[in-house]
N, C-alpha and C. Protein backbone atom coordinates (compact mmCIF):
# COMPACT_ATOMS: atom_id res chain seq x y z
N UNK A 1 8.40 -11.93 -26.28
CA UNK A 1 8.10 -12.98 -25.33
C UNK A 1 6.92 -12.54 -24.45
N UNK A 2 5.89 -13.49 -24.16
CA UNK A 2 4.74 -13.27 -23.28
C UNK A 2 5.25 -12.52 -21.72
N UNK A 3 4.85 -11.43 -21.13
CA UNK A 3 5.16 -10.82 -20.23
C UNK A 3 4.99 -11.32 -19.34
N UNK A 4 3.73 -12.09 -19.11
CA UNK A 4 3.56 -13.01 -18.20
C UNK A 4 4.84 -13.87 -17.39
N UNK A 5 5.67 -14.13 -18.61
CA UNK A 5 6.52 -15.71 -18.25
C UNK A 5 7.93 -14.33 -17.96
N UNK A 6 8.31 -14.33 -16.71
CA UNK A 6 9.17 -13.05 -15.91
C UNK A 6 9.65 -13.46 -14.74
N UNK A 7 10.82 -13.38 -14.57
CA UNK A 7 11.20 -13.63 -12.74
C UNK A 7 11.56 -12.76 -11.58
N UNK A 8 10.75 -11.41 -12.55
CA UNK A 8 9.94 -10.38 -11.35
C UNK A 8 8.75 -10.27 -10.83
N UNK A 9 8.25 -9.71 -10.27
CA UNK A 9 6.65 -9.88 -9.96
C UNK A 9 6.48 -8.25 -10.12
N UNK A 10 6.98 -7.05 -10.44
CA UNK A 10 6.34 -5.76 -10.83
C UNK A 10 6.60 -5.27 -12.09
N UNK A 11 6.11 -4.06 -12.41
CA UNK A 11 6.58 -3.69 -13.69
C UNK A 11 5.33 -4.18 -14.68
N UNK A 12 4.89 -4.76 -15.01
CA UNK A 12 4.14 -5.21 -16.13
C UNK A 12 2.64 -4.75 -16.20
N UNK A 13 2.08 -4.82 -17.46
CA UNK A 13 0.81 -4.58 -17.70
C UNK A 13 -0.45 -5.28 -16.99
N UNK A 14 0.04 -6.54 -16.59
CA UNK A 14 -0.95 -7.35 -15.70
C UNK A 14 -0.24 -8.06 -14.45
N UNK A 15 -0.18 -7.03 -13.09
CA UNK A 15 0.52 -7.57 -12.39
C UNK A 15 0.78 -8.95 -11.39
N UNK A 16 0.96 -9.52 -10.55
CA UNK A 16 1.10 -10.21 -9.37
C UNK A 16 0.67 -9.25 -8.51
N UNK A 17 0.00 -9.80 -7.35
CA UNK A 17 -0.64 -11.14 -7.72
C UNK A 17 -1.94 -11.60 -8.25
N UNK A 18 -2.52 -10.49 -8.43
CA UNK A 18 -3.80 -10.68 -9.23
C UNK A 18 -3.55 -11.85 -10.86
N UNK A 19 -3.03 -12.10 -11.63
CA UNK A 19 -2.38 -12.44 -12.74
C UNK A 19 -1.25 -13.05 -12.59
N UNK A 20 -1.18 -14.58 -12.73
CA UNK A 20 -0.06 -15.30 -12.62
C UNK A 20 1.29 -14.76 -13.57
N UNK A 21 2.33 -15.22 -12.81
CA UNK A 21 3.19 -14.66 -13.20
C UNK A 21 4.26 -15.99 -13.58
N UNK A 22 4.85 -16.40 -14.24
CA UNK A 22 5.52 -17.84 -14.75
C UNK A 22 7.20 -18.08 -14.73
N UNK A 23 7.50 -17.65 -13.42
CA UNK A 23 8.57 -17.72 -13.30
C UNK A 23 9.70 -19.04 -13.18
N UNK A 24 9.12 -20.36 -13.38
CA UNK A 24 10.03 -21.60 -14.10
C UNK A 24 9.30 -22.26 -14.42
N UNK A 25 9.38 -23.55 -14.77
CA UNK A 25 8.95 -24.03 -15.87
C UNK A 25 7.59 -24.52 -14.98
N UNK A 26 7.76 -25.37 -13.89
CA UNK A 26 6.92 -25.73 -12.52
C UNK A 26 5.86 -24.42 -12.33
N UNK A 27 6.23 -23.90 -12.99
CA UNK A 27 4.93 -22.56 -11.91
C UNK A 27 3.75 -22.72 -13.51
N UNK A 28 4.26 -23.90 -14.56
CA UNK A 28 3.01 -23.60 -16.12
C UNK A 28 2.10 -25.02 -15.33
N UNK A 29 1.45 -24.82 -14.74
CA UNK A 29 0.89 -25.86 -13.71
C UNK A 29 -0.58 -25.58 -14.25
N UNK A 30 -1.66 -24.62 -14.13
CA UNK A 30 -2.87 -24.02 -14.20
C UNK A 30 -3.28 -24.20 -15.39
N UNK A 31 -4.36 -23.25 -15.60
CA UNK A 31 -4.82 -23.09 -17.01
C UNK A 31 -4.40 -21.94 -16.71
N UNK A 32 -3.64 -21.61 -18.32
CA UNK A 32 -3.47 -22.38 -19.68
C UNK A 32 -2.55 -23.40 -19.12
N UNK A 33 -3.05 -24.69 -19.80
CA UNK A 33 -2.12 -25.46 -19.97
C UNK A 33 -0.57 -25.40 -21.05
N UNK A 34 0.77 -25.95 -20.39
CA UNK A 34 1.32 -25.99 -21.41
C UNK A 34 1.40 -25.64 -22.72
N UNK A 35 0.50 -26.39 -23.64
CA UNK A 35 0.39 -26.75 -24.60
C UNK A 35 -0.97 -25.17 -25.13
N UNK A 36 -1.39 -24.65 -24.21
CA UNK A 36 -2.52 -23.40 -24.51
C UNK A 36 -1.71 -21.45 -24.37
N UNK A 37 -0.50 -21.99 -23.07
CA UNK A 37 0.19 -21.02 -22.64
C UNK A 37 1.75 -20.35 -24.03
N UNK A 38 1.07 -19.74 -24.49
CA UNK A 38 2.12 -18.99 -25.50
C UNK A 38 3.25 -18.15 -24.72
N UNK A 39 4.75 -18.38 -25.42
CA UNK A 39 5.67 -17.75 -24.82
C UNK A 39 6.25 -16.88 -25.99
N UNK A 40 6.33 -17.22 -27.05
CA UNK A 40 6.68 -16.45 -28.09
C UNK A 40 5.67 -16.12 -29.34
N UNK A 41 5.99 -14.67 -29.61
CA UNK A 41 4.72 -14.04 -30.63
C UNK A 41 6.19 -13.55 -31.27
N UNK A 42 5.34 -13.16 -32.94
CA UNK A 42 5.89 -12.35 -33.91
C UNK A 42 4.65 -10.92 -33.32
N UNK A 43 5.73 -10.37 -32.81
CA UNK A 43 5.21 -9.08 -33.07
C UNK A 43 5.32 -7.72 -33.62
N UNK A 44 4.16 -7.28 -34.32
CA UNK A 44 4.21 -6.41 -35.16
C UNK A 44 5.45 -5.39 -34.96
N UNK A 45 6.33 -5.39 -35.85
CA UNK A 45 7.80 -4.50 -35.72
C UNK A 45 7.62 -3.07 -35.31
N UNK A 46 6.37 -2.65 -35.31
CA UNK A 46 6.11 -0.64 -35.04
C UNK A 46 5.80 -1.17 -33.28
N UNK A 47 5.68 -2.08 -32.62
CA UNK A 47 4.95 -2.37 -31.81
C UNK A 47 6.27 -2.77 -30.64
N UNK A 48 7.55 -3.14 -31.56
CA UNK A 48 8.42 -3.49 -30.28
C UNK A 48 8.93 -2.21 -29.48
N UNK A 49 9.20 -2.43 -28.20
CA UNK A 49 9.44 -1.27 -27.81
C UNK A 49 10.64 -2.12 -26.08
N UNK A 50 10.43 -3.31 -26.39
CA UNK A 50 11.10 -3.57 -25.87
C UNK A 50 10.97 -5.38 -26.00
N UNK A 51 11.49 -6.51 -24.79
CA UNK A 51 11.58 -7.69 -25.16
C UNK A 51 10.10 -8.63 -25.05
N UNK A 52 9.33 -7.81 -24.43
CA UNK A 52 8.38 -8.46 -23.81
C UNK A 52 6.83 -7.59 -24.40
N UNK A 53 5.79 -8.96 -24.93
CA UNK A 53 4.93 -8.20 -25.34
C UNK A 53 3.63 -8.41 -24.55
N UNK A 54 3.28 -7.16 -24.17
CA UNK A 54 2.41 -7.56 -23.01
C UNK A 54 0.69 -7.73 -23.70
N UNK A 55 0.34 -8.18 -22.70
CA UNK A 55 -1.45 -7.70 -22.97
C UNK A 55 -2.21 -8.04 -21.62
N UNK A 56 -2.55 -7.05 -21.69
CA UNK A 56 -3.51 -6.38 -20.23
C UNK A 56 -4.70 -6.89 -20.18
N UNK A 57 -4.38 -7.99 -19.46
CA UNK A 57 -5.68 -9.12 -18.34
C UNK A 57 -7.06 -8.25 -18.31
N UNK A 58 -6.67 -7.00 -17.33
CA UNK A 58 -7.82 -6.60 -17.33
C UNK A 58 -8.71 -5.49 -18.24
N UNK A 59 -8.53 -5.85 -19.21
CA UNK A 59 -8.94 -5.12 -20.50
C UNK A 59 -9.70 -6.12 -21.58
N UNK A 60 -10.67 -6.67 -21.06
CA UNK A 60 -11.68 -7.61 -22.47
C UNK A 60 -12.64 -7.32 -22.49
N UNK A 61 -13.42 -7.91 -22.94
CA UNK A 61 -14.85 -7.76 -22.88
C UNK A 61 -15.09 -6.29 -23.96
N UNK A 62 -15.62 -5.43 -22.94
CA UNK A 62 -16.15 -4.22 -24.02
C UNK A 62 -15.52 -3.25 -23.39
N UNK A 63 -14.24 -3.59 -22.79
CA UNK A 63 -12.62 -2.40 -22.62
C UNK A 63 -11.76 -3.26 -23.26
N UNK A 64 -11.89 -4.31 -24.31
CA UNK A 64 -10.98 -4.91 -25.07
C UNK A 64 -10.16 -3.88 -25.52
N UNK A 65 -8.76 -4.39 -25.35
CA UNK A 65 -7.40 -3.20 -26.05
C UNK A 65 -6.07 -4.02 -26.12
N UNK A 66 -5.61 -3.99 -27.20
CA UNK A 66 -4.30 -4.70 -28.02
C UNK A 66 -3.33 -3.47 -26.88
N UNK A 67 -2.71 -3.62 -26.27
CA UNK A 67 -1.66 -3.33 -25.50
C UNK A 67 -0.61 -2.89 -26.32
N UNK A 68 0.20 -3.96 -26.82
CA UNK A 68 1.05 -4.37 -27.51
C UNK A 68 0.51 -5.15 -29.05
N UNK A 69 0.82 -4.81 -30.25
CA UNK A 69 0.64 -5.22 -31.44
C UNK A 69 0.94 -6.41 -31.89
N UNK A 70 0.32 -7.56 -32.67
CA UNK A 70 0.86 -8.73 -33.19
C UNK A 70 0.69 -8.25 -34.43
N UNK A 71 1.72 -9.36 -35.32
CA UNK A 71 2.12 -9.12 -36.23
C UNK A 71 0.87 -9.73 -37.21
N UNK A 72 0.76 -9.19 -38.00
CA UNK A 72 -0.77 -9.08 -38.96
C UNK A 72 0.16 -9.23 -40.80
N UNK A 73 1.13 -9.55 -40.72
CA UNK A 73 1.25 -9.49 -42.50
C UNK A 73 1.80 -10.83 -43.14
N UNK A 74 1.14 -11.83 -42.15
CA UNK A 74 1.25 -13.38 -42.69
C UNK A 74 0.18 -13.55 -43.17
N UNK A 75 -0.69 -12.85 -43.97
CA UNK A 75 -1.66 -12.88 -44.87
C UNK A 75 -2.84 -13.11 -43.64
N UNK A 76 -3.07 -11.62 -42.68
CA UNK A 76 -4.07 -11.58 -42.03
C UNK A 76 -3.63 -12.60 -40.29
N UNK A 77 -2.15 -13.00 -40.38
CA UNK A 77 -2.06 -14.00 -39.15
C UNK A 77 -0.59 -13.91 -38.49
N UNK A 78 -0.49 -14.29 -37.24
CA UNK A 78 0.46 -14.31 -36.74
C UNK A 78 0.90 -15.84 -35.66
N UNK A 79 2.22 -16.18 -35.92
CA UNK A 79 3.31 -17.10 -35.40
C UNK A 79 3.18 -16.96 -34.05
N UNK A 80 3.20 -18.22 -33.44
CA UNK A 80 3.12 -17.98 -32.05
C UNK A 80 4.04 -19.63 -31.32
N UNK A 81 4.87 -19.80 -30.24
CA UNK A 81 5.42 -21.09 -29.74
C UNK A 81 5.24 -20.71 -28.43
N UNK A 82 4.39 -22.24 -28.26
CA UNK A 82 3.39 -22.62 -26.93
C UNK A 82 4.75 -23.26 -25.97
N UNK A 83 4.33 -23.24 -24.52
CA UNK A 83 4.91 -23.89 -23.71
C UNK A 83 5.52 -25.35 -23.71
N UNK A 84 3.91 -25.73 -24.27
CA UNK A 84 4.70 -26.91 -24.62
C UNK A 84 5.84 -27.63 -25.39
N UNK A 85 6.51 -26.85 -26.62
CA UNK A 85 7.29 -26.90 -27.57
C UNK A 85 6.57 -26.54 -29.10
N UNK A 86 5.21 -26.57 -29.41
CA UNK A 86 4.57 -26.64 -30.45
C UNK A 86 4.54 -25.05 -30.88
N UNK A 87 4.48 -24.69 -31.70
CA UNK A 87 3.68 -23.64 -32.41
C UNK A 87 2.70 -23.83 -33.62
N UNK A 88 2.07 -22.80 -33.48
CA UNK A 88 1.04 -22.24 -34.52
C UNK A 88 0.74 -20.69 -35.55
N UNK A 89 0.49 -20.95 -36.25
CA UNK A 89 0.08 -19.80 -36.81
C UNK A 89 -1.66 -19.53 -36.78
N UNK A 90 -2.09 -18.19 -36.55
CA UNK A 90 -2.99 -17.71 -35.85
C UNK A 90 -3.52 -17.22 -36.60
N UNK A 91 -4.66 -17.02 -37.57
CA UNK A 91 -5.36 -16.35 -38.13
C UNK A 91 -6.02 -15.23 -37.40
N UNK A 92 -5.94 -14.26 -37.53
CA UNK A 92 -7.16 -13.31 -37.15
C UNK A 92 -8.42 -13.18 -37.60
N UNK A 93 -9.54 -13.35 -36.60
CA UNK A 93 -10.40 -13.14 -36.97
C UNK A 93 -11.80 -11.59 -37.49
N UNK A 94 -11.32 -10.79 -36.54
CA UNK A 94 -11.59 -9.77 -36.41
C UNK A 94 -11.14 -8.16 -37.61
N UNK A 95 -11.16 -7.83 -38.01
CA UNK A 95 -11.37 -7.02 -39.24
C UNK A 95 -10.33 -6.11 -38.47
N UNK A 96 -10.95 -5.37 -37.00
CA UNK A 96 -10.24 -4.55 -36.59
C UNK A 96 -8.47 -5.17 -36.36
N UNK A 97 -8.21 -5.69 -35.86
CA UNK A 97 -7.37 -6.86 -35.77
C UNK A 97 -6.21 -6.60 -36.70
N UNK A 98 -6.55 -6.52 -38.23
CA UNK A 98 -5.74 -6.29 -38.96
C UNK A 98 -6.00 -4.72 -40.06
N UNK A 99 -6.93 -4.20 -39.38
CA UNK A 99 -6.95 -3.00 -39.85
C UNK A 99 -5.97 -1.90 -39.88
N UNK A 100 -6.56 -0.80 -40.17
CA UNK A 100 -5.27 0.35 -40.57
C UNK A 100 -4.17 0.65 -39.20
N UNK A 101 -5.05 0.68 -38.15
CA UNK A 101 -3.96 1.12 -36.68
C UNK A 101 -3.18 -0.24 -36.46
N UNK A 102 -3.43 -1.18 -36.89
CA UNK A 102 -2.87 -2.43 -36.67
C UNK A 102 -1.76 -2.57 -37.88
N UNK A 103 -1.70 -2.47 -39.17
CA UNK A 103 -0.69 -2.41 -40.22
C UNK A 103 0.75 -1.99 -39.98
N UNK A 104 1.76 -2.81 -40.05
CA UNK A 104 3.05 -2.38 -40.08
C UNK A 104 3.52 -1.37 -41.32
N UNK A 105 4.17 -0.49 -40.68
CA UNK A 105 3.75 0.45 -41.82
C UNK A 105 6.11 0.29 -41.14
N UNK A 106 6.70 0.63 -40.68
CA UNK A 106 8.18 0.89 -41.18
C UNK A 106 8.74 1.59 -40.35
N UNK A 107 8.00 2.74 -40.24
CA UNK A 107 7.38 4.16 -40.20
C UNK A 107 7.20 5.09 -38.78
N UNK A 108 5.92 4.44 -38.42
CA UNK A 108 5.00 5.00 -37.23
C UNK A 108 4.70 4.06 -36.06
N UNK A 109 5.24 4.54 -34.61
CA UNK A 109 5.02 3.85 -33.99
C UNK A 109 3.79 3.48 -33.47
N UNK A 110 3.58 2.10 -33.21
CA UNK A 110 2.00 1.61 -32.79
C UNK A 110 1.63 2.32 -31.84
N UNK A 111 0.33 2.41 -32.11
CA UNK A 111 -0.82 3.12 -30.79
C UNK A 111 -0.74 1.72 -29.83
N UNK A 112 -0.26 2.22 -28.88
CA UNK A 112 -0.45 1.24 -27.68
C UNK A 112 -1.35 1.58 -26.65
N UNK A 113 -2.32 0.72 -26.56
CA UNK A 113 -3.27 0.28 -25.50
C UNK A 113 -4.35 0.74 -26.70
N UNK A 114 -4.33 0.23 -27.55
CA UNK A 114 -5.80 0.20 -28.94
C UNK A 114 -6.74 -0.53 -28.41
N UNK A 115 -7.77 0.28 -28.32
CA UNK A 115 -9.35 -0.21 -27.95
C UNK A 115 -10.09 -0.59 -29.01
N UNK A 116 -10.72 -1.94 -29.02
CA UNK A 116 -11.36 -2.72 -29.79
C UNK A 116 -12.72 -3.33 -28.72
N UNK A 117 -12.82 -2.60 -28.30
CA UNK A 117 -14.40 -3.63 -27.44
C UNK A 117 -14.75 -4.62 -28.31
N UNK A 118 -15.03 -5.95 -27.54
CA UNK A 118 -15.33 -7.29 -28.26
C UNK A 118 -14.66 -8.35 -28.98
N UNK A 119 -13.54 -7.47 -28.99
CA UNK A 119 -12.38 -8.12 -30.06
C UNK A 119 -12.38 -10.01 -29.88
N UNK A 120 -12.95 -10.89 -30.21
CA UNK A 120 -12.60 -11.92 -30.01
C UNK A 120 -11.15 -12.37 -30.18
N UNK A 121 -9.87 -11.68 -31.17
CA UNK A 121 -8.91 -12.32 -31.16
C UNK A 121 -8.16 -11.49 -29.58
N UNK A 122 -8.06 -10.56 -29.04
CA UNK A 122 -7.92 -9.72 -27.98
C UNK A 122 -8.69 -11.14 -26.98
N UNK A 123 -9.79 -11.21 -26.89
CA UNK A 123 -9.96 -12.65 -25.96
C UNK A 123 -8.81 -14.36 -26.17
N UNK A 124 -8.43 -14.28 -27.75
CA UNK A 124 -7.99 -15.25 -28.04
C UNK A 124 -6.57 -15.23 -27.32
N UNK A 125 -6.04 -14.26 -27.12
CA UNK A 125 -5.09 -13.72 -26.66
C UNK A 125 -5.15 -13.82 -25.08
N UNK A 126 -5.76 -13.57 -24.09
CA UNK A 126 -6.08 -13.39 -23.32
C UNK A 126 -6.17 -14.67 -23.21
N UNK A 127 -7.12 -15.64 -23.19
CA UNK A 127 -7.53 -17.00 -22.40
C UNK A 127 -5.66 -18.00 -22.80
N UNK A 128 -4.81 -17.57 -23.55
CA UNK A 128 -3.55 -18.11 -23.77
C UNK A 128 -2.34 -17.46 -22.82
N UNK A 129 -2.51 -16.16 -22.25
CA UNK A 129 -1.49 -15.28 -21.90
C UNK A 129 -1.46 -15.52 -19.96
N UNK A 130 -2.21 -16.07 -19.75
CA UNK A 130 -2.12 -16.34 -18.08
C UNK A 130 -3.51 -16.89 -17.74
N UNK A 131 -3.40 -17.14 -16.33
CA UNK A 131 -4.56 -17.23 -15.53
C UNK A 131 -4.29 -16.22 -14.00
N UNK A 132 -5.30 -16.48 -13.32
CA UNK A 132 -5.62 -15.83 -12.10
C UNK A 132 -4.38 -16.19 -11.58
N UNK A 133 -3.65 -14.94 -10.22
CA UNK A 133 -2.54 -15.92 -9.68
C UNK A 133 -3.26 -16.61 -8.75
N UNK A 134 -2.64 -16.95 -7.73
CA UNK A 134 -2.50 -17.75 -6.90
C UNK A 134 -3.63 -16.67 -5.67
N UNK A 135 -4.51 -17.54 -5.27
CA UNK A 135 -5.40 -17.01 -4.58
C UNK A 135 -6.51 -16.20 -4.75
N UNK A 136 -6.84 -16.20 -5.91
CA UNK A 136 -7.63 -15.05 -6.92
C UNK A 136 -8.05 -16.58 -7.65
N UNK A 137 -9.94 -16.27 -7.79
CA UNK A 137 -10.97 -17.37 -8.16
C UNK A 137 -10.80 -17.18 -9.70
């Protein structure tokens, strides 16, 4: 489940109040909208480590880093159900994305906080996983 959507405000990879935090249904108000705001991922099985899969707001651009792993062996894509009720399946675009540190292997646990500078699906991720909180432009 998106870390974001929590009815704590500490603890997480992208905290409050810098990074909205989605604690009932009334607080999916902003961008992402509903229908943009993901609550459930398949994520990559070496990658669970607990219920919530995070990804760190402030890490894009060219400190892009997969936090937490999505699941990559739906032929290059991963399952995702939006706020609104809908889901999708997600192609990856990015090579790194579904490359070797990214592969569910059974086995070995994921490298967490994997650096990919540029990663557009790491942005794709990001513009779906929150907005600014409350008071932050």
């Amino acid at each position: 489940m998106n870390q974001q959507i929590r009815s704590f405000n500490e603890n997480g990879h992208s905290d409050f109040p810098r990074w909205m935090i989605y604690k009932k249904m009334t607080d999916v108000t902003r961008d992402p909208s509903p229908s943009m705001l993901w609550v459930f991922i398949d994520e990559n099985p070496d990658s669970i480590n607990n219920a919530a899969f995070a990804v760190k707001m402030d890490m894009s651009g060219t400190r892009a880093a997969w936090q937490d792993g999505p699941a990559t062996y739906h032929g290059g894509a991963c399952g995702f159900a939006f706020a609104d009720g809908h889901s999708e399946i997600k192609k990856w675009r990015d090579a790194r994305t579904t490359g070797k540190y990214m592969q569910t292997t059974y086995l070995v646990s994921f490298s967490f906080g994997q650096l990919q500078p540029g990663n557009p699906d790491i942005q794709w991720m990001e513009d779906r996983t929150c907005c600014k909180g409350p008071g932050y432009p």
